[in-house]
Protein backbone atom coordinates (compact mmCIF):
# COMPACT_ATOMS: atom_id res chain seq x y z
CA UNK A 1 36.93 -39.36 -50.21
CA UNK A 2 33.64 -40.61 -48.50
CA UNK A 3 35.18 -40.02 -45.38
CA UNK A 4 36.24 -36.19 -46.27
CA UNK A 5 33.07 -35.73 -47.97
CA UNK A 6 30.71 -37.48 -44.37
CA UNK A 7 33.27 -34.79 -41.98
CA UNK A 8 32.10 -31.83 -43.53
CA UNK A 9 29.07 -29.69 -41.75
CA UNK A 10 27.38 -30.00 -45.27
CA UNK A 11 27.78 -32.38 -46.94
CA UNK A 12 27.18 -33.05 -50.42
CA UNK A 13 23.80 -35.35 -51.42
CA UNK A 14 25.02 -36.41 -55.02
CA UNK A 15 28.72 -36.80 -53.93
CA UNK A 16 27.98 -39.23 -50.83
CA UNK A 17 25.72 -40.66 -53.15
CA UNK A 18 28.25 -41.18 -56.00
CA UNK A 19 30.76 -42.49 -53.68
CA UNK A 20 28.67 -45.14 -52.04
CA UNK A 21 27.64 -46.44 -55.16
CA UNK A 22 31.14 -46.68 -56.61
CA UNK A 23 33.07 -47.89 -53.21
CA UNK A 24 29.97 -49.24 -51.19
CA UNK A 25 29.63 -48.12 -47.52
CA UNK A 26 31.78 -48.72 -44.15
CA UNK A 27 29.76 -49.68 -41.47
CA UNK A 28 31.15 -46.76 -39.09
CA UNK A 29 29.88 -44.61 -41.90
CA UNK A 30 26.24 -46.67 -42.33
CA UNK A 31 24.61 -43.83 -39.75
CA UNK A 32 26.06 -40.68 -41.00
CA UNK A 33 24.96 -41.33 -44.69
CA UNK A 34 21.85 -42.49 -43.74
CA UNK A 35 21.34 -38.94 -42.39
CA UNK A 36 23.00 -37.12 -45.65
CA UNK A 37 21.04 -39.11 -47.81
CA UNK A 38 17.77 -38.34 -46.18
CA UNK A 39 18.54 -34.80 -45.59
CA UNK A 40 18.24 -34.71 -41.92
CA UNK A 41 22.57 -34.20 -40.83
CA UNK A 42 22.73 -31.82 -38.71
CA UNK A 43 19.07 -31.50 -37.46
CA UNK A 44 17.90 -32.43 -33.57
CA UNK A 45 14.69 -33.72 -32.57
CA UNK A 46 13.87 -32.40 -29.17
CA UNK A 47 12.47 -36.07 -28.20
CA UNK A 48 12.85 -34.99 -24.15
CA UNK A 49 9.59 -32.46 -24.29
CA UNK A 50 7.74 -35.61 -23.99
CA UNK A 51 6.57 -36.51 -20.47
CA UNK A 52 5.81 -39.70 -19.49
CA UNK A 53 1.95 -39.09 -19.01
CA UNK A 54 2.39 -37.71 -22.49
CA UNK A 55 3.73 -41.06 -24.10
CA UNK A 56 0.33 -42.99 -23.83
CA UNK A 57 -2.17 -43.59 -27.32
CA UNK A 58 -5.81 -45.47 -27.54
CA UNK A 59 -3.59 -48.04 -29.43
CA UNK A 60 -0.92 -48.09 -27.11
CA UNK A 61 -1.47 -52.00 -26.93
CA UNK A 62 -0.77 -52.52 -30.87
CA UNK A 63 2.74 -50.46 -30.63
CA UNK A 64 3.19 -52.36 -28.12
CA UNK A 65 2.82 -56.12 -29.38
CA UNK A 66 4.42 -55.22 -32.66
CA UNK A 67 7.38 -54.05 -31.09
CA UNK A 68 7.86 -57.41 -29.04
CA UNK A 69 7.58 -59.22 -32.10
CA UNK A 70 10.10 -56.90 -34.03
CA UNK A 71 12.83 -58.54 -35.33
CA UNK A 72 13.33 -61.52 -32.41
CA UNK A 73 16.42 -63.62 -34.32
CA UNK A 74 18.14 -60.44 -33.55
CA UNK A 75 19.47 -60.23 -30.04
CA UNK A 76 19.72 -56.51 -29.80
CA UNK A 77 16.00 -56.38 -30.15
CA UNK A 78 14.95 -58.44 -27.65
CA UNK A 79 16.55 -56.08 -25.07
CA UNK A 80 14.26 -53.92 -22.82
CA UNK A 81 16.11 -50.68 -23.39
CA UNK A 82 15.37 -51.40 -27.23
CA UNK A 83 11.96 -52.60 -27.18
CA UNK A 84 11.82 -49.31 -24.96
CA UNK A 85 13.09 -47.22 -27.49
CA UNK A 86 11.12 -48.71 -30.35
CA UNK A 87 7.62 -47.83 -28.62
CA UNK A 88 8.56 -44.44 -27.25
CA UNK A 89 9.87 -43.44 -30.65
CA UNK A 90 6.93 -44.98 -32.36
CA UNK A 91 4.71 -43.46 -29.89
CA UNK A 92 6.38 -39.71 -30.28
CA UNK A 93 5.57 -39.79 -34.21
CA UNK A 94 2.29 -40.33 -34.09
CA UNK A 95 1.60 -37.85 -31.65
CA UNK A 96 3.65 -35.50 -33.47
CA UNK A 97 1.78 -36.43 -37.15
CA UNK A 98 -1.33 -36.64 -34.90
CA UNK A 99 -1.88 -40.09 -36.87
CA UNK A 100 -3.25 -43.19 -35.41
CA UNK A 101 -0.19 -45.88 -35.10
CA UNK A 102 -0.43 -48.43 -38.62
CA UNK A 103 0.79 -51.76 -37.88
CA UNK A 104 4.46 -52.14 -39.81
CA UNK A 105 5.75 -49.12 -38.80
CA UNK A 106 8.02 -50.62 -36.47
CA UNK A 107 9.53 -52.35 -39.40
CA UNK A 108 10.26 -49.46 -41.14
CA UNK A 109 12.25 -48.20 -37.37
CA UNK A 110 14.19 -51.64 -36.89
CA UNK A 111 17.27 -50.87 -39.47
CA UNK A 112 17.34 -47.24 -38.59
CA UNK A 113 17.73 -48.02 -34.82
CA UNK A 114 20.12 -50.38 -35.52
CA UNK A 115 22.51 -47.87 -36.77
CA UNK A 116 22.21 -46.26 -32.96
CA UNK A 117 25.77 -46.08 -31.24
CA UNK A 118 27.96 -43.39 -30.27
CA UNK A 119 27.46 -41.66 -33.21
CA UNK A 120 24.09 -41.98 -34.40
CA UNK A 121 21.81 -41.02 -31.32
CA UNK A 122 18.04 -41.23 -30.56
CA UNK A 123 17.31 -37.62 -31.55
CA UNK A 124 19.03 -39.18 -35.00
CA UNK A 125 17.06 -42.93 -35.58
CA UNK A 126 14.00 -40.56 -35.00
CA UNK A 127 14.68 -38.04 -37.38
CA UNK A 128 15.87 -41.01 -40.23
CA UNK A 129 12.81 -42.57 -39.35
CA UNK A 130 10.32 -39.24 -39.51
CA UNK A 131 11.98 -38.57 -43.01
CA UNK A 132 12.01 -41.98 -44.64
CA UNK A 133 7.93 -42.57 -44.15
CA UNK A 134 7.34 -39.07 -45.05
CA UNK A 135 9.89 -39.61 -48.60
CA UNK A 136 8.47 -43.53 -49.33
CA UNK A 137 5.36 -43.38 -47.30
CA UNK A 138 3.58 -39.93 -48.11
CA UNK A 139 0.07 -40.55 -47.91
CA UNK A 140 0.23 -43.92 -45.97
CA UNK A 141 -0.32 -42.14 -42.71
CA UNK A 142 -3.46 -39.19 -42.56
């Protein structure tokens, strides 16, 4: 049923919810929920507008170390592509929120850019990521 439920264009919040509390949660399924859950299936974030020259904060330095230290017992993280990932991501929402980077943030990206794979793309980590600090994290970030 979670699987019918996870194909459909729009899916059902309380249903996907019911069923992952009563049968748990594949792990080919882990990305797609994370997106019905959150409310963001479906959506793109046009992360390519961004040049290069664009990418660059005051506190470039602090996104910077606190992604190298991000979750290091984890081999996938220690990869340059990843650690690559992490700061242009984390770099692209605070331009966006026009907020100055706050130290953690990166900890709240790590599982959500985990889930990336063939199915769970860049445009979607961001997007999981944007809505989960604004849900939990409302008035963390002005």
């Amino acid at each position: 049923e979670l699987y019918e439920e996870c194909a459909k264009n729009q899916p059902n919040m309380e249903v996907v919810r019911d069923l992952c509390r009563s049968h748990g949660i594949p792990m080919d399924l882990r990305g797609r929920v994370w997106q019905i859950l959150l409310g963001v299936v479906n959506k793109k974030a046009n992360l390519q507008a961004w040049a290069e020259d664009d990418l660059v904060l005051e506190d470039q330095q602090i996104i910077r170390a606190d992604v190298n230290r991000t979750r290091q017992s984890i081999d996938k993280f220690k990869t340059e592509k990843v650690q690559k990932d992490m700061e242009v991501l984390l770099t692209i929402y605070c331009k966006r929120r026009s907020v100055k980077y706050t130290q953690g943030l990166n900890e709240l990206l790590a599982p959500v850019l985990d889930l990336e794979g063939e199915q769970f793309d860049m445009s979607a980590v961001f997007n999981c990521f944007y809505a989960i600090v604004q849900r939990f994290l409302p008035n963390t970030l002005r």
